[in-house]
Protein backbone atom coordinates (compact mmCIF):
# COMPACT_ATOMS: atom_id res chain seq x y z
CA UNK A 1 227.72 69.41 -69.78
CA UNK A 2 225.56 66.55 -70.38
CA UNK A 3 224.87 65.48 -73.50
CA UNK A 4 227.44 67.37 -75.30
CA UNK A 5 229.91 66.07 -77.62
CA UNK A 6 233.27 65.44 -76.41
CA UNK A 7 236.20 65.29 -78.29
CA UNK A 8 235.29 62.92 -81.25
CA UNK A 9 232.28 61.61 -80.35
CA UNK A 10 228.90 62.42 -79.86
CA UNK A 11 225.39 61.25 -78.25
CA UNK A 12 223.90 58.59 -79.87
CA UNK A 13 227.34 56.88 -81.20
CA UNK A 14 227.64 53.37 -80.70
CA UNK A 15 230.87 52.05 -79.85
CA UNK A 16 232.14 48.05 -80.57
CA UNK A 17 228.40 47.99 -82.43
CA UNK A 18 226.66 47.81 -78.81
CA UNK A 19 227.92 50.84 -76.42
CA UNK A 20 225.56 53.48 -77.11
CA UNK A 21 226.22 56.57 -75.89
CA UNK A 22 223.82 58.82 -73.83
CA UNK A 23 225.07 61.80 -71.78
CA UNK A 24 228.56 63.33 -70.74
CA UNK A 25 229.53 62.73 -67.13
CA UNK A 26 232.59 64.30 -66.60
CA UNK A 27 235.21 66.16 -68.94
CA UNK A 28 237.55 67.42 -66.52
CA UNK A 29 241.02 64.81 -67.09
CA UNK A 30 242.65 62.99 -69.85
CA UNK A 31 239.64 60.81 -70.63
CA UNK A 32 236.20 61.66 -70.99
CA UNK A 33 233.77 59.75 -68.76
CA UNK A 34 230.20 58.96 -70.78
CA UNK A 35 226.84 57.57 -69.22
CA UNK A 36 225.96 54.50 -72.00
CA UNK A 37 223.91 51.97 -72.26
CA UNK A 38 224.78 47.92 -73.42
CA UNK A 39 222.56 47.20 -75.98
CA UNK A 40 223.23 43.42 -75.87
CA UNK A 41 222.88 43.40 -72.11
CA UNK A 42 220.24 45.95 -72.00
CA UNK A 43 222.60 47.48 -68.75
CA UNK A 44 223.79 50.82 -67.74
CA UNK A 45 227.49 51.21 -68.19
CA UNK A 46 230.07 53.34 -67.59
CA UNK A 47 232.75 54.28 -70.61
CA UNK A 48 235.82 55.67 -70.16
CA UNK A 49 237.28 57.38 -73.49
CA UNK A 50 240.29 58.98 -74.34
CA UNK A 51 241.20 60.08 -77.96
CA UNK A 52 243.96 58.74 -80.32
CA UNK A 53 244.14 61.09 -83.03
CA UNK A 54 248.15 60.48 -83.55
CA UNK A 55 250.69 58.22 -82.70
CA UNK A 56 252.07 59.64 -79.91
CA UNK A 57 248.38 59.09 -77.57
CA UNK A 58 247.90 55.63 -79.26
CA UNK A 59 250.86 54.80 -77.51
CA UNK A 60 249.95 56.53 -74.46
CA UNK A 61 246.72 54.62 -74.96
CA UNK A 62 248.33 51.32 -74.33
CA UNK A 63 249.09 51.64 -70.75
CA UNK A 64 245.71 52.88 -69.80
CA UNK A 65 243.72 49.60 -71.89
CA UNK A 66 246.80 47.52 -70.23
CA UNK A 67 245.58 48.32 -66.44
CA UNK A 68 241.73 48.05 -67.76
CA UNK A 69 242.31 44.50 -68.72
CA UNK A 70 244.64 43.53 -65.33
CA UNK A 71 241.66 44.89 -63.98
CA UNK A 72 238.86 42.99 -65.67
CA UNK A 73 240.56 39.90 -63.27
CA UNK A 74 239.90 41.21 -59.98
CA UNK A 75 236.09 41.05 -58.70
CA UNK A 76 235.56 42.23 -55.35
CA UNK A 77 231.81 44.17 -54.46
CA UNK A 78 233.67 47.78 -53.38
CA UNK A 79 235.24 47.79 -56.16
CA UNK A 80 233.13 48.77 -59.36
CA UNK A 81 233.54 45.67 -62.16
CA UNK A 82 235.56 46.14 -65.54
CA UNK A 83 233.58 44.58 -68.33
CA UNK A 84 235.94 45.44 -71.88
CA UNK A 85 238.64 47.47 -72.58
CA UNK A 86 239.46 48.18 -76.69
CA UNK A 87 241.10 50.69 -79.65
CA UNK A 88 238.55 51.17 -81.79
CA UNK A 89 239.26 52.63 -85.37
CA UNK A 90 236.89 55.25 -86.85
CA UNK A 91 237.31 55.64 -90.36
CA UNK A 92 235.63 58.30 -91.59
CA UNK A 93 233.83 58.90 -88.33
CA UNK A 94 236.23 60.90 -86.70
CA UNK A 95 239.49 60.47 -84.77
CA UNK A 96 240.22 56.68 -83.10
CA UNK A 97 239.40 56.00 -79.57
CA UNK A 98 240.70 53.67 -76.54
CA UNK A 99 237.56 53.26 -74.70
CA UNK A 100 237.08 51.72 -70.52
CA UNK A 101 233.85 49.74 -70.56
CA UNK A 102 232.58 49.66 -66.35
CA UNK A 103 230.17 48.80 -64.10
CA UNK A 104 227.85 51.76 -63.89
CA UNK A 105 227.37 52.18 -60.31
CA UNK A 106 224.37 54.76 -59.04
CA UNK A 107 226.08 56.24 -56.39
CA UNK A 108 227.15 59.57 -55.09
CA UNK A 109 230.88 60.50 -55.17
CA UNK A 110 232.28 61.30 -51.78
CA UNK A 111 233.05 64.36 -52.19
CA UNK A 112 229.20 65.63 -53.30
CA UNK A 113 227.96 63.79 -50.15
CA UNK A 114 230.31 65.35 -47.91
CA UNK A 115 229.72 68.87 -48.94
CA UNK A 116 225.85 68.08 -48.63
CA UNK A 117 225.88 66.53 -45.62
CA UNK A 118 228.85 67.63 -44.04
CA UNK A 119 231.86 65.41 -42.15
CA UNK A 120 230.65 62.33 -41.12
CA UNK A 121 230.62 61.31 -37.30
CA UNK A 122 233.62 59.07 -36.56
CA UNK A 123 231.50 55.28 -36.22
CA UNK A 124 230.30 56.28 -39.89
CA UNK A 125 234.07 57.30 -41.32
CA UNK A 126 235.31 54.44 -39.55
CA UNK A 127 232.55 52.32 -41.95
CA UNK A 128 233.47 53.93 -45.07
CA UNK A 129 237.39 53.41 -44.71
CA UNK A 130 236.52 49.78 -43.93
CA UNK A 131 234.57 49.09 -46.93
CA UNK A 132 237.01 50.99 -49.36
CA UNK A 133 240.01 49.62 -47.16
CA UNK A 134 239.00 46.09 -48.23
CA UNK A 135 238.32 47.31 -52.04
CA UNK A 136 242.34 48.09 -51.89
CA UNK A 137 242.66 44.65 -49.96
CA UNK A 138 240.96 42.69 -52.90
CA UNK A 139 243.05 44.71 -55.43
CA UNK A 140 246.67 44.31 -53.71
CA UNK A 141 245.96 40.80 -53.73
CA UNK A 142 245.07 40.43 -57.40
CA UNK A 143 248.43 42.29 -58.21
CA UNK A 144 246.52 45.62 -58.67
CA UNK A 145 247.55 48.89 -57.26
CA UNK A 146 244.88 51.27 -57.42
CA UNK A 147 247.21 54.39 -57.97
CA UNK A 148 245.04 58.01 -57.43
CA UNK A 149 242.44 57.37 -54.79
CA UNK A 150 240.44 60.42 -54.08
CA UNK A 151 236.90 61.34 -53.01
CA UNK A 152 236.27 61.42 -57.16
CA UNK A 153 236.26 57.50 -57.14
CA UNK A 154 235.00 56.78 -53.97
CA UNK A 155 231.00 56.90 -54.38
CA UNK A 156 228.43 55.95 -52.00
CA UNK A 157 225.46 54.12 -53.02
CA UNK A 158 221.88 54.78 -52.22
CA UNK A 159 221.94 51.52 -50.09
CA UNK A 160 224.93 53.03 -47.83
CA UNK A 161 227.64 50.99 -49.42
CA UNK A 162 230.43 52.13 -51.05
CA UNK A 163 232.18 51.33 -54.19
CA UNK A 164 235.56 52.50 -55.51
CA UNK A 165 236.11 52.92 -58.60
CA UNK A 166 238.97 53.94 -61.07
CA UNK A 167 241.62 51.39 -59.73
CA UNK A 168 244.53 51.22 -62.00
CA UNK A 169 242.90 53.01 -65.00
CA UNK A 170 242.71 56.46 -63.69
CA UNK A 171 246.53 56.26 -62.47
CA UNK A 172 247.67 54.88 -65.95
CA UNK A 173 245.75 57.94 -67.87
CA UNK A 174 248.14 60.08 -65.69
CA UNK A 175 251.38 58.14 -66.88
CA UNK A 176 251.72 56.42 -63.70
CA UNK A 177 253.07 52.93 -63.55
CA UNK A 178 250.62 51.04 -61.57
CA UNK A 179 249.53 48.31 -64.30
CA UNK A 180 252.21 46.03 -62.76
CA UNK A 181 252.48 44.03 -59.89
CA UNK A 182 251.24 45.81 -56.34
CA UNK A 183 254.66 46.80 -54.53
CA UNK A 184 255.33 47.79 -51.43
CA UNK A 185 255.70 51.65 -52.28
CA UNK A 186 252.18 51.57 -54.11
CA UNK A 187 250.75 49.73 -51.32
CA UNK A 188 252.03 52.91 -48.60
CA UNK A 189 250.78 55.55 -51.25
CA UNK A 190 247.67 53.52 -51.64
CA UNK A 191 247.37 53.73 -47.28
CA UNK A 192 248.55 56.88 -47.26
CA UNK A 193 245.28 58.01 -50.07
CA UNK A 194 243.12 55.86 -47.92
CA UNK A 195 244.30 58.13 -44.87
CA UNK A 196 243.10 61.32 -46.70
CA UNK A 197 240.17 60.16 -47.31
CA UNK A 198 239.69 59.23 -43.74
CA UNK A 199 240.64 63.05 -43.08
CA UNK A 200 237.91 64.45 -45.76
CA UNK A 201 235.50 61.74 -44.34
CA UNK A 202 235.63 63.50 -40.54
CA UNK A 203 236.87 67.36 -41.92
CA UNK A 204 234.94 67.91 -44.80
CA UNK A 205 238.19 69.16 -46.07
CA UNK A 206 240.90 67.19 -48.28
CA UNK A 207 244.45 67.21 -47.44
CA UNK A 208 246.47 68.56 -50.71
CA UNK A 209 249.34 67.64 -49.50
CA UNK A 210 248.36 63.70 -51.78
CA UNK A 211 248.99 65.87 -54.80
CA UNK A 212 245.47 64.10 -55.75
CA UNK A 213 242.24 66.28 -56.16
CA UNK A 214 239.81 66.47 -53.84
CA UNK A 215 236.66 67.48 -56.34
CA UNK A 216 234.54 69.92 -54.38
CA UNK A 217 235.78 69.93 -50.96
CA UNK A 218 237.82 72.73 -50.11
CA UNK A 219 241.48 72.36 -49.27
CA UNK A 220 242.65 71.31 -45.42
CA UNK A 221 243.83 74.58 -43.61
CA UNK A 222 247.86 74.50 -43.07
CA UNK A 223 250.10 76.34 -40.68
CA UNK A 224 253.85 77.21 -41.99
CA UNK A 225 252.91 74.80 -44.48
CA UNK A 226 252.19 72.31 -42.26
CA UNK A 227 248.80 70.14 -42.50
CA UNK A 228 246.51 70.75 -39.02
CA UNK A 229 245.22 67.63 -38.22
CA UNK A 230 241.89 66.63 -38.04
CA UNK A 231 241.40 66.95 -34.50
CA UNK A 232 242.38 70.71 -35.10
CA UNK A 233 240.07 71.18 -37.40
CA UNK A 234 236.72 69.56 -36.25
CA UNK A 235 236.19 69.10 -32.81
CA UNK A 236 234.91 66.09 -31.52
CA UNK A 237 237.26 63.97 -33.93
CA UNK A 238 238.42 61.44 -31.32
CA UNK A 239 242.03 61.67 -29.95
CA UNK A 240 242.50 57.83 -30.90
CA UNK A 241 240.91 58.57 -34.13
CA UNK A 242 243.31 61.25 -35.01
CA UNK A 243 246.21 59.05 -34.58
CA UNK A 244 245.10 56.92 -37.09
CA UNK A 245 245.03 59.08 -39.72
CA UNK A 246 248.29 60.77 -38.69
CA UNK A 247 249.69 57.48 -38.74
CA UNK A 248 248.59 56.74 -42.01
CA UNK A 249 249.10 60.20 -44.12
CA UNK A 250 251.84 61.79 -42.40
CA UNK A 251 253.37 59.26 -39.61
CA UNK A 252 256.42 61.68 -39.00
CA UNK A 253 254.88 63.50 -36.89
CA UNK A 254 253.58 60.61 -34.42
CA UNK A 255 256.92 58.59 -33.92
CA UNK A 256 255.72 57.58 -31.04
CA UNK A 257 253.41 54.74 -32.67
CA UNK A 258 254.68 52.71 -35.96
CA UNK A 259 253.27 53.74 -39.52
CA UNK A 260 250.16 52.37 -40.83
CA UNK A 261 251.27 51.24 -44.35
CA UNK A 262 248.47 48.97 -45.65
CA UNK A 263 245.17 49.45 -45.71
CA UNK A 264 243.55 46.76 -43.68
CA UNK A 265 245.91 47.89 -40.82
CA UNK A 266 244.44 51.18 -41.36
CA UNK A 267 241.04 50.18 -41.44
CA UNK A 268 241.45 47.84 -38.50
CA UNK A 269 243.23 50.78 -36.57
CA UNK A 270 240.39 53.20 -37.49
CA UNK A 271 237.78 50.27 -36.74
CA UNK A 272 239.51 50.33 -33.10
CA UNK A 273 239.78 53.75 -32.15
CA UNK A 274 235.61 53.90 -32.49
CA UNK A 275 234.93 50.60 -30.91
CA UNK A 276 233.74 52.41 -27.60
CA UNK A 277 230.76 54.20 -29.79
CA UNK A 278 230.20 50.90 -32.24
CA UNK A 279 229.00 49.14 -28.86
CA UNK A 280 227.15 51.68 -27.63
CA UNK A 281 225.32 52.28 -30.93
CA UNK A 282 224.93 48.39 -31.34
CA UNK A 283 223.45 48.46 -27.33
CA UNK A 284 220.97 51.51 -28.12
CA UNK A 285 219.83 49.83 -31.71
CA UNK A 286 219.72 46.71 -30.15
CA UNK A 287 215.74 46.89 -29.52
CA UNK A 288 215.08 48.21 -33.30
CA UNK A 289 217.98 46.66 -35.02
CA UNK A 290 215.59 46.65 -38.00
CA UNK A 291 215.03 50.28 -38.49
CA UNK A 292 219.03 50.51 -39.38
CA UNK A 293 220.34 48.45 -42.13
CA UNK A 294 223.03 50.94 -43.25
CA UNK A 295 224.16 53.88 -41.17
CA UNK A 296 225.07 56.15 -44.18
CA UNK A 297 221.27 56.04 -45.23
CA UNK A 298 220.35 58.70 -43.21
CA UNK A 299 221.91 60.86 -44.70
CA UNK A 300 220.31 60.26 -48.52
CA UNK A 301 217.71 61.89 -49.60
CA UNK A 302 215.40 58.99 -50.03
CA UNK A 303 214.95 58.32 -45.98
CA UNK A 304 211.37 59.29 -46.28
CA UNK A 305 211.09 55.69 -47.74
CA UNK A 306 212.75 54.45 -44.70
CA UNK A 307 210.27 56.20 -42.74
CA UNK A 308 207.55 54.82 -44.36
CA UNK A 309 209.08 51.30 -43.81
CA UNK A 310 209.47 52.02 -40.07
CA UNK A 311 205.71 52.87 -40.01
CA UNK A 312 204.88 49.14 -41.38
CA UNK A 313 207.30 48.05 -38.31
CA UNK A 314 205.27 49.62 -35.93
CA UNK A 315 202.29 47.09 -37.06
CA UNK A 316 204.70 44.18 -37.30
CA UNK A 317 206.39 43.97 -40.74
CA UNK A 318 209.74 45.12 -39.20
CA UNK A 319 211.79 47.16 -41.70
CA UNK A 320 211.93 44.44 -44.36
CA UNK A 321 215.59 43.71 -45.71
CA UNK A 322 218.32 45.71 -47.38
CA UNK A 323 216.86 43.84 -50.69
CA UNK A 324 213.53 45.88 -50.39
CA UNK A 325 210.37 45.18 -49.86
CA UNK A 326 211.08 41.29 -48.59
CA UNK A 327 210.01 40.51 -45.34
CA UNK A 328 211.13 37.75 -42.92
CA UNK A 329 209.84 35.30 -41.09
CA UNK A 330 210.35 36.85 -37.69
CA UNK A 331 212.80 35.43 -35.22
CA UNK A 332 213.68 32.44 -37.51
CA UNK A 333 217.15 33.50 -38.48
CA UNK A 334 218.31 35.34 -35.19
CA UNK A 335 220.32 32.06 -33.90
CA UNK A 336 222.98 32.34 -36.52
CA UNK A 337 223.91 35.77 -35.31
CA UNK A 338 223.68 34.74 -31.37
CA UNK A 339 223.04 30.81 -31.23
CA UNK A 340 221.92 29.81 -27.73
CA UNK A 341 222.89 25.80 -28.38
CA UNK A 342 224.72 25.06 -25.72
CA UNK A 343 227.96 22.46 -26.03
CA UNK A 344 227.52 19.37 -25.70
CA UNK A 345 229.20 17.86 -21.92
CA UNK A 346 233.09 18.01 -22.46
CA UNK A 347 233.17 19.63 -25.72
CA UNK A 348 234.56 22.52 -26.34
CA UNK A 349 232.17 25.70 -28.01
CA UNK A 350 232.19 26.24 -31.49
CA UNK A 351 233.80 29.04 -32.45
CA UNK A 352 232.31 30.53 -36.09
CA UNK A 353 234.40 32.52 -38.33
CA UNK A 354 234.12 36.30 -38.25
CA UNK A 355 232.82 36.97 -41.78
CA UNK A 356 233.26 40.61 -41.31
CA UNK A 357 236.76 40.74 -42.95
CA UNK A 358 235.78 37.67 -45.52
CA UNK A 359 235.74 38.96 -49.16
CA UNK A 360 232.02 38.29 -50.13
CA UNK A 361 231.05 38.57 -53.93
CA UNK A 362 227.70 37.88 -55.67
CA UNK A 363 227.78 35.00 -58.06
CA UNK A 364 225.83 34.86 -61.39
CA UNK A 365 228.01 33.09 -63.98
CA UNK A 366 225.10 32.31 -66.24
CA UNK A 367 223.34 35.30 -66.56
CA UNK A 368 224.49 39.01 -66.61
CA UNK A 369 227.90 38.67 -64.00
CA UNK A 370 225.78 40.67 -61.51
CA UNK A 371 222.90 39.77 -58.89
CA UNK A 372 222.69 42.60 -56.58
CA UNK A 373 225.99 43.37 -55.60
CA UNK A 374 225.31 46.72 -53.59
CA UNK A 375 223.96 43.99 -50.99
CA UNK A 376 225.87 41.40 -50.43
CA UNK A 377 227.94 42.59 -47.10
CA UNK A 378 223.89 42.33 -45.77
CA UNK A 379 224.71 38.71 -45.48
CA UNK A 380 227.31 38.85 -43.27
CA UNK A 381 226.67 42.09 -41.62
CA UNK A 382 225.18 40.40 -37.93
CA UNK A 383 221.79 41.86 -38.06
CA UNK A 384 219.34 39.73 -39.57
CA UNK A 385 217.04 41.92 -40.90
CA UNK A 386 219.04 42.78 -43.74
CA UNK A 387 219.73 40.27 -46.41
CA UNK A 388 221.09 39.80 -49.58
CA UNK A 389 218.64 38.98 -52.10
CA UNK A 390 218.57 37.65 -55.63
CA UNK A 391 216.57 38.89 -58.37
CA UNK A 392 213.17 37.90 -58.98
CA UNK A 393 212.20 35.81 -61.60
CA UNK A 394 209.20 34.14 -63.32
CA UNK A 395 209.79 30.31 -61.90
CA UNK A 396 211.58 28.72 -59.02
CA UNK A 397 213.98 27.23 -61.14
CA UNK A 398 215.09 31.21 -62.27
CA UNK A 399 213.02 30.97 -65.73
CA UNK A 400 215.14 28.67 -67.25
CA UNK A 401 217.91 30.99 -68.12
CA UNK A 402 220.31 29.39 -65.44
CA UNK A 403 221.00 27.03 -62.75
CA UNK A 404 221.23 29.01 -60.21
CA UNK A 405 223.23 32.22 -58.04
CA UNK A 406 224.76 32.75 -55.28
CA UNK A 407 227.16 33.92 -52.78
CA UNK A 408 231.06 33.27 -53.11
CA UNK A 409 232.89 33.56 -50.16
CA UNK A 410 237.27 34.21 -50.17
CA UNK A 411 238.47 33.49 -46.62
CA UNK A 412 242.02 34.47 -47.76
CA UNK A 413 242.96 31.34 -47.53
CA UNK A 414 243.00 27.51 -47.38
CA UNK A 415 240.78 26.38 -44.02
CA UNK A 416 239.61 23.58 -42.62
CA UNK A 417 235.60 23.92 -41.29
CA UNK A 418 232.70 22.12 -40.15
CA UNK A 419 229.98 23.61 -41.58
CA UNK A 420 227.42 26.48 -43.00
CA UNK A 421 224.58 27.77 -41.74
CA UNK A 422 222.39 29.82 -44.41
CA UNK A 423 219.68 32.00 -42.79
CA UNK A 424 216.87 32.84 -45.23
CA UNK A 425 214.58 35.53 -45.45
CA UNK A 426 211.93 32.62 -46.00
CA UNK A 427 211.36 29.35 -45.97
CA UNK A 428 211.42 27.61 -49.79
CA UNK A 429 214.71 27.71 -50.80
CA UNK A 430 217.07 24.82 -52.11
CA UNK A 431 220.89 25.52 -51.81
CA UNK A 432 224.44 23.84 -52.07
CA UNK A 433 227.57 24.34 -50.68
CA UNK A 434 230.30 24.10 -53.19
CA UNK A 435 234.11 24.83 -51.93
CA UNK A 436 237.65 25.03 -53.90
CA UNK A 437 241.09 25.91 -53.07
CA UNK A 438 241.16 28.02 -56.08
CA UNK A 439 239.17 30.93 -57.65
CA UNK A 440 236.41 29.31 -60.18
CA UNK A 441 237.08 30.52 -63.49
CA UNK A 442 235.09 32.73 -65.97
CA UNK A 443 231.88 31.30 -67.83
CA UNK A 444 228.76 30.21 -67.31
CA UNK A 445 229.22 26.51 -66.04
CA UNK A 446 231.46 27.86 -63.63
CA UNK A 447 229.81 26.63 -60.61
CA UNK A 448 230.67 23.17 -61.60
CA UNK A 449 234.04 23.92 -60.65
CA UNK A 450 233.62 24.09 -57.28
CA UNK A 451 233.37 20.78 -55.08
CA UNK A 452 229.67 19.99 -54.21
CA UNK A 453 229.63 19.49 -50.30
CA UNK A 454 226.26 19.46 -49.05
CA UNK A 455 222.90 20.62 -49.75
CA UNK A 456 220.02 21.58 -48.53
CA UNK A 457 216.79 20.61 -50.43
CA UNK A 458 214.24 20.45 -47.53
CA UNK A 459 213.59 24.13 -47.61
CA UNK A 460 214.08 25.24 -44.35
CA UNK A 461 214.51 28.72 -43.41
CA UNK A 462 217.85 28.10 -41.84
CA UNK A 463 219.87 25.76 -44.24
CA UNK A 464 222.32 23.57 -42.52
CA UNK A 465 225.55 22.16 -44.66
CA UNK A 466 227.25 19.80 -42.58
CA UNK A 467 229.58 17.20 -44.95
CA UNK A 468 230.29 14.05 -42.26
CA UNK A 469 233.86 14.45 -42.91
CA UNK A 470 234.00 18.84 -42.30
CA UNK A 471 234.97 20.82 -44.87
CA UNK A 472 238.29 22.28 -46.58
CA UNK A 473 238.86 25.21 -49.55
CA UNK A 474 239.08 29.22 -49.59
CA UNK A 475 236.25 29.51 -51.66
CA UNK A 476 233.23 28.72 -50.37
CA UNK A 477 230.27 29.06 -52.67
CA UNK A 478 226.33 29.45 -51.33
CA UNK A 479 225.04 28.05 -54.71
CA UNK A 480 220.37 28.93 -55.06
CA UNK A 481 219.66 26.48 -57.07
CA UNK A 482 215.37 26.82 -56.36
CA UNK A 483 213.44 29.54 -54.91
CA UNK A 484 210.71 30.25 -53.20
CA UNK A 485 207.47 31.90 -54.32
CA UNK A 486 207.57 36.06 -53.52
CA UNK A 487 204.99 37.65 -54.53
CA UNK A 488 204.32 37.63 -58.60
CA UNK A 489 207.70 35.69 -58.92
CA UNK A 490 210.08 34.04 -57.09
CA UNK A 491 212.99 35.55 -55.10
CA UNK A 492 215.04 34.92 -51.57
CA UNK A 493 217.41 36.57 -49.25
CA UNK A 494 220.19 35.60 -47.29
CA UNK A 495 219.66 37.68 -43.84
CA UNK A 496 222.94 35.76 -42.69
CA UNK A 497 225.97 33.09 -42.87
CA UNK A 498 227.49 31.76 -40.31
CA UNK A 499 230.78 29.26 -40.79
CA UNK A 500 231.99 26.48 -38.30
């Protein structure tokens, strides 16, 4: 199917005078998904196109650009970015077109992987649900439902992450009303979604009974019409495990245990059914924590490379970070995940904020709106030896095409702290800590938004912003403003955060 024409347009067209089209994706729906590239940007993207030869599907148009543009104001790394949404007219070049201009993300859809690889083992299902559980998070909260969640839009990355796409848009190209305001109804069916895809993640099978499709998995087995649970259908699937899902896509059947009818409770609930085999995979890893920054790796094709990282972590590199070939300066950063400074007499510890369930974005309002985003839960993730890292570039002060990136944190909410600690890859790096009670707007001063708190100039590995007076906001921003030399250019990581 690649590079054939669909509908009215063909490879090679360039749409809004910069979109140019290079290869067919997927013609299988309403809309016809196209590999392009931004000619401005010089960027992959993804464009979403559905034809408007007559009045009747410009107005069904409307709704579909509607929830692409709600969409364009929620930013959150699972879920993949909406850049421009627009009817363009064609005179003389064929039929009109409404036209979805995405994030392109390189990824794997879920249900490819799982037919290659097969169900996942619980620990890993438990990982996905969590990451896409806390796309749906950041999308409820920005007044987004996502609508038709299925192992379509769900695609895992080569870095182990994964990134949904789809939210809003695909829903509206099927007529349904999710451009509005999340409810409490679209919130369940959202769950509920998330549930079945917790079922394909551990069955290798998808549960029809959404009314979604499930791509190229096959359909769940029933019995009198009834859908066998997961347990039933792949041993091993944990008792506790099982619940969860039950609870989530069809909770009549377990009355004995309430509903699960948003999707952080489900991910939390999944999260706890495996915490048993999360701490005794985090006790047998403990002594080569390196070799595994993302579980899901091993099963891409591309773990040769890991191998051959392993083999330099025999002679003492370690694996290097999540970012690639960076390494770190060993031990240096390891006290932000376990600190062993001990209270001072008749103080009370310290107790730092679990950034596992923080909404963690990369920041880069002066340049292309991306820096790596595929990485950025590295920073918070507890190991280490995985990092976040920017680009490189040909000075310290980012070539002179900005003032710097970053991290921005959401803790949900308006908090009081003491402090950051920043835990570099290397030593070299100048950084701020900017906070605000409110989201910084669009463009590409948008830093300056944000309250400067401290900063850290000295260039120590392990940054420490401490204002005298503490520290109060919901967005906390880990601002770069110089780096340190890498190689050829200049580039850092952030192996980890730790807040006060």
């Amino acid at each position: 199917m690649a590079g054939a024409p669909a509908g009215p347009l063909q490879v090679g067209d360039l749409l809004a005078g910069r979109y140019l089209l290079l290869d067919v994706v997927a013609d299988d729906g309403p809309a016809v998904l196209w590999r392009a590239n931004d000619e401005i940007l010089a960027r992959p993207v993804a464009v979403k196109v559905i034809p408007t030869p007559t009045k009747k599907m410009k107005d069904a148009a409307a709704p579909f650009l509607e929830a692409a543009v709600r969409t364009c104001a929620v930013n959150h790394t699972g879920l993949a970015r909406v850049y421009d949404a627009t009817l363009e007219l064609r005179p003389g070049r064929g039929n009109d077109v409404a036209f979805v201009i995405s994030e392109w993300v390189d990824g794997e859809p879920l249900d490819q992987h799982l037919v290659r690889v097969g169900a996942l083992a619980p620990l890993d299902a438990a990982d996905v649900v969590r990451q896409a559980g806390d796309a749906l998070v950041a999308a409820h909260a920005g007044g987004l439902l996502h609508g038709r969640l299925h192992p379509r839009n769900v695609l895992i990355t080569p870095a182990g992450r994964v990134r949904v796409t789809d939210a809003a848009v695909a829903a509206a190209l099927h007529g349904e009303p999710v451009a509005g305001l999340a409810n409490r109804e679209g919130v369940r069916t959202d769950t509920r979604d998330l549930a079945a895809v917790l079922y394909a993640l551990v069955t290798a099978r998808w549960p029809e009974l959404t009314g979604l499709p499930g791509g190229s998995l096959p359909p769940a087995p029933t019995t009198d019409g009834q859908l066998l649970s997961a347990r039933q259908v792949r041993a091993g699937v944990p008792r506790a495990l099982d619940n969860v899902i039950t609870r989530g896509l069809t909770p009549s059947k377990l009355i004995t245990q309430p509903p699960l009818v948003t999707p952080a409770a489900l991910a939390d609930a999944a999260e706890g059914s495996v915490v048993e085999s999360r701490l005794a995979a985090k006790a047998a890893l403990a002594p080569t924590a390196a070799s595994q920054p993302s579980r899901l790796r091993k099963h891409w094709p591309l773990l040769a490379a890991a191998g051959a990282v392993l083999l330099s972590a025999a002679v003492g590199w370690g694996l290097g970070l999540a970012a690639g070939d960076l390494p770190r300066e060993a031990n240096a950063v390891d006290a932000i995940v376990s600190p062993t400074e001990a209270p001072k007499p008749g103080s009370k510890p310290i107790a730092a904020l679990d950034l596992s369930r923080v909404a963690v974005r990369d920041f880069d309002p002066a340049g292309d709106g991306q820096e790596n985003p595929d990485q950025v839960r590295n920073a918070v993730d507890g190991f280490p030896n995985t990092a976040w890292s920017t680009s490189r570039y040909k000075s310290e002060r980012f070539g002179g095409i900005k003032g710097g990136v970053g991290l921005l944190l959401d803790l949900g909410t308006v908090r009081t702290l003491k402090g950051v600690e920043v835990g570099f890859s290397a030593s070299g790096a100048k950084v701020e800590l900017r906070t605000s009670e409110f989201a910084p707007p669009a463009g590409k001063n948008a830093a300056d938004s944000l309250r400067l708190e401290a900063a850290a100039l000295d260039g120590k590995q392990v940054a420490s912003l401490r204002p005298r007076d503490g520290i109060r906001g919901r967005y906390l921003l880990i601002w770069i403003t110089s780096l340190p030399r890498d190689g050829d250019g200049f580039r850092v990581g952030v192996s980890e955060l730790r807040i006060t």
